[in-house]
C-alpha atoms as a PDB file:
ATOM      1  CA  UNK A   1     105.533 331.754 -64.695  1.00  0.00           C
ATOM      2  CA  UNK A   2     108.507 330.171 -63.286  1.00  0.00           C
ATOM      3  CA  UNK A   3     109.281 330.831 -59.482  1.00  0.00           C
ATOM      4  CA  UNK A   4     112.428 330.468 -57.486  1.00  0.00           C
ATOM      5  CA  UNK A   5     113.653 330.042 -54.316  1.00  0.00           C
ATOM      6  CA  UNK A   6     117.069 331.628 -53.542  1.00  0.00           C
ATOM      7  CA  UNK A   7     119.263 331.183 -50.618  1.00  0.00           C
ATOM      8  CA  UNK A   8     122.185 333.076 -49.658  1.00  0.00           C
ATOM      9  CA  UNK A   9     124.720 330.146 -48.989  1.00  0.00           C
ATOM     10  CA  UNK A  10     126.362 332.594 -45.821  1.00  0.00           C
ATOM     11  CA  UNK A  11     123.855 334.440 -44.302  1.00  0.00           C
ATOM     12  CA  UNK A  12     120.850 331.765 -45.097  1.00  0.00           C
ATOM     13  CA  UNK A  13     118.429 334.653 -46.080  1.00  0.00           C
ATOM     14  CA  UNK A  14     116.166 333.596 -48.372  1.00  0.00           C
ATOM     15  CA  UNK A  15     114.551 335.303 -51.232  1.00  0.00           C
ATOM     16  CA  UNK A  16     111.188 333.902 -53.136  1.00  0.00           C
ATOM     17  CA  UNK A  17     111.260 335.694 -57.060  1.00  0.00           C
ATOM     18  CA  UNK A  18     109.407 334.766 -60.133  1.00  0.00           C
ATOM     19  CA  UNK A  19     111.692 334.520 -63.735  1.00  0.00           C
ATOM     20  CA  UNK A  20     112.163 338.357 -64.530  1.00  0.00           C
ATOM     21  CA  UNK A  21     113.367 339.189 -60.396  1.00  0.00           C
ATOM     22  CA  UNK A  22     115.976 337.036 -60.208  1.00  0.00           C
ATOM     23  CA  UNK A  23     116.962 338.621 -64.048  1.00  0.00           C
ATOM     24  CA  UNK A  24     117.597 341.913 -62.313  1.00  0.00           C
ATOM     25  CA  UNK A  25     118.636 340.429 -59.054  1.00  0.00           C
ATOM     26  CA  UNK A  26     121.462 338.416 -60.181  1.00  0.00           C
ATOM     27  CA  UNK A  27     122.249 341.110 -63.312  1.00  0.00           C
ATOM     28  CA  UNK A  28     123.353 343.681 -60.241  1.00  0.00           C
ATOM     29  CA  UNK A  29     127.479 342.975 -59.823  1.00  0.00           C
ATOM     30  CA  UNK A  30     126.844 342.583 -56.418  1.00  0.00           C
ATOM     31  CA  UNK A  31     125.075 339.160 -56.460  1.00  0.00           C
ATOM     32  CA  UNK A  32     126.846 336.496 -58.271  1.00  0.00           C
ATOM     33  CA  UNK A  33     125.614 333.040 -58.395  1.00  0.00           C
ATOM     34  CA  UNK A  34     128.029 330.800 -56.841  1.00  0.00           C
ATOM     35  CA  UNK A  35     127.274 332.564 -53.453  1.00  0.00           C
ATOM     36  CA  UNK A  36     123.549 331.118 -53.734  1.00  0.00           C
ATOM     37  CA  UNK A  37     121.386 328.000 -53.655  1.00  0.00           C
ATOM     38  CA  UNK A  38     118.557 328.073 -56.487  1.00  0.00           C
ATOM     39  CA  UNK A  39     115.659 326.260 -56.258  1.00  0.00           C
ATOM     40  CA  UNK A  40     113.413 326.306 -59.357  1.00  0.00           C
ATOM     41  CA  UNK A  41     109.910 325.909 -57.209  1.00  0.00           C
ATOM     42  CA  UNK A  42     107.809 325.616 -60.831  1.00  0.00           C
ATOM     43  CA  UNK A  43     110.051 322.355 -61.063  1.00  0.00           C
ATOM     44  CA  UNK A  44     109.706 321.482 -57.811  1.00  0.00           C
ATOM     45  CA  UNK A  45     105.765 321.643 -57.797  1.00  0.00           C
ATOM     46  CA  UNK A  46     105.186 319.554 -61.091  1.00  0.00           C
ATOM     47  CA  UNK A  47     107.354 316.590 -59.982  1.00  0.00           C
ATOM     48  CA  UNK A  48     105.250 316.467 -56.789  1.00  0.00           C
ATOM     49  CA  UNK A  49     102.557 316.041 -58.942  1.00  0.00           C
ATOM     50  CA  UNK A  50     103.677 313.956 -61.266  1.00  0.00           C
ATOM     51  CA  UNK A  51     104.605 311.551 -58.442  1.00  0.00           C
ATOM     52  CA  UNK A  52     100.720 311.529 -56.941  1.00  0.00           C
ATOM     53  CA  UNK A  53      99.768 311.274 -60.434  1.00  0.00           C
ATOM     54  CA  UNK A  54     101.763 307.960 -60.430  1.00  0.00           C
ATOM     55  CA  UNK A  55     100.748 306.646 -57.150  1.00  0.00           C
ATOM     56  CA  UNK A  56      96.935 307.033 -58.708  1.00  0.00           C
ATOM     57  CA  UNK A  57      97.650 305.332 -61.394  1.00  0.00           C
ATOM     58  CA  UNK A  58      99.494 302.243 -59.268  1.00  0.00           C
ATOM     59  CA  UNK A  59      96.774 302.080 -57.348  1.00  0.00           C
ATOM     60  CA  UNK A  60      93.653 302.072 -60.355  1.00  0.00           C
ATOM     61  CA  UNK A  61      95.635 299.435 -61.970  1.00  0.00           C
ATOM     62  CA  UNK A  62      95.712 297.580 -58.734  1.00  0.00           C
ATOM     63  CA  UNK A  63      92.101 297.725 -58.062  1.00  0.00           C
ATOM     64  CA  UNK A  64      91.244 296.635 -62.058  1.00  0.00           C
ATOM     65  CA  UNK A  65      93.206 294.006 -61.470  1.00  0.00           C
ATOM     66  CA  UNK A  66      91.203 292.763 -58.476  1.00  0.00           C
ATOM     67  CA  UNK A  67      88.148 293.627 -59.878  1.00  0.00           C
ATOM     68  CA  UNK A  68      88.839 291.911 -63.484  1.00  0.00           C
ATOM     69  CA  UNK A  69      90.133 288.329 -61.397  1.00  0.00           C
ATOM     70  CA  UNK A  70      86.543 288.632 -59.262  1.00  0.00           C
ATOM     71  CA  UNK A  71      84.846 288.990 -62.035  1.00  0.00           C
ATOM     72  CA  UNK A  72      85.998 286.125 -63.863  1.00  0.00           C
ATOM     73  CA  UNK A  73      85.951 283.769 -60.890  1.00  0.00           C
ATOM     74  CA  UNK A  74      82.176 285.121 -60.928  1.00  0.00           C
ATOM     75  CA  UNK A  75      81.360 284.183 -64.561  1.00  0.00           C
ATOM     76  CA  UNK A  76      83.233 280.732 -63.648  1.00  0.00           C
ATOM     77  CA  UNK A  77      81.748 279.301 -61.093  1.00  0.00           C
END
C-alpha cells in the first residue's frame, strides 16, 4: 500500500494518507494539487533501504577483499 505525505504549501498542515485517501481528498474541488507538496513515503522508505543495502554490500566486499589477500599471503609464506 502506497502512503503519502501531503503538505499544504500555505498553511504547512500536514496530512499522512495511504493511495485511495488522497483519491477522494484531492477528487473534492476544493483541494487542487498545485497548492500541495506530495511526498510518496512508500518511495521514500525503499530508497533508504536500498541505500543500507548498498553500504552492506561495500562493506562485505571490503572485508573479502582483506580476508582473500591474508589468506594468500598465508598460503605464501
Amino acid at each position: 500500500m502506497t502512503n503519502y505525505k501531503i503538505t499544504n504549501k500555505k498553511s504547512k498542515t500536514t496530512y499522512f494518507l495511504n493511495y485511495e485517501e488522497c483519491e477522494i481528498f484531492f477528487g473534492s474541488l476544493r483541494n487542487k494539487v498545485e497548492n500541495y507538496d506530495i511526498i510518496n513515503l512508500t518511495e521514500q522508505k525503499r530508497i533508504k533501504r536500498n541505500k543500507i543495502l548498498d553500504n552492506i554490500a561495500i562493506v562485505c566486499f571490503f572485508a573479502a577483499t582483506v580476508l582473500s589477500t591474508i589468506l594468500i599471503i598465508e598460503c605464501k609464506y
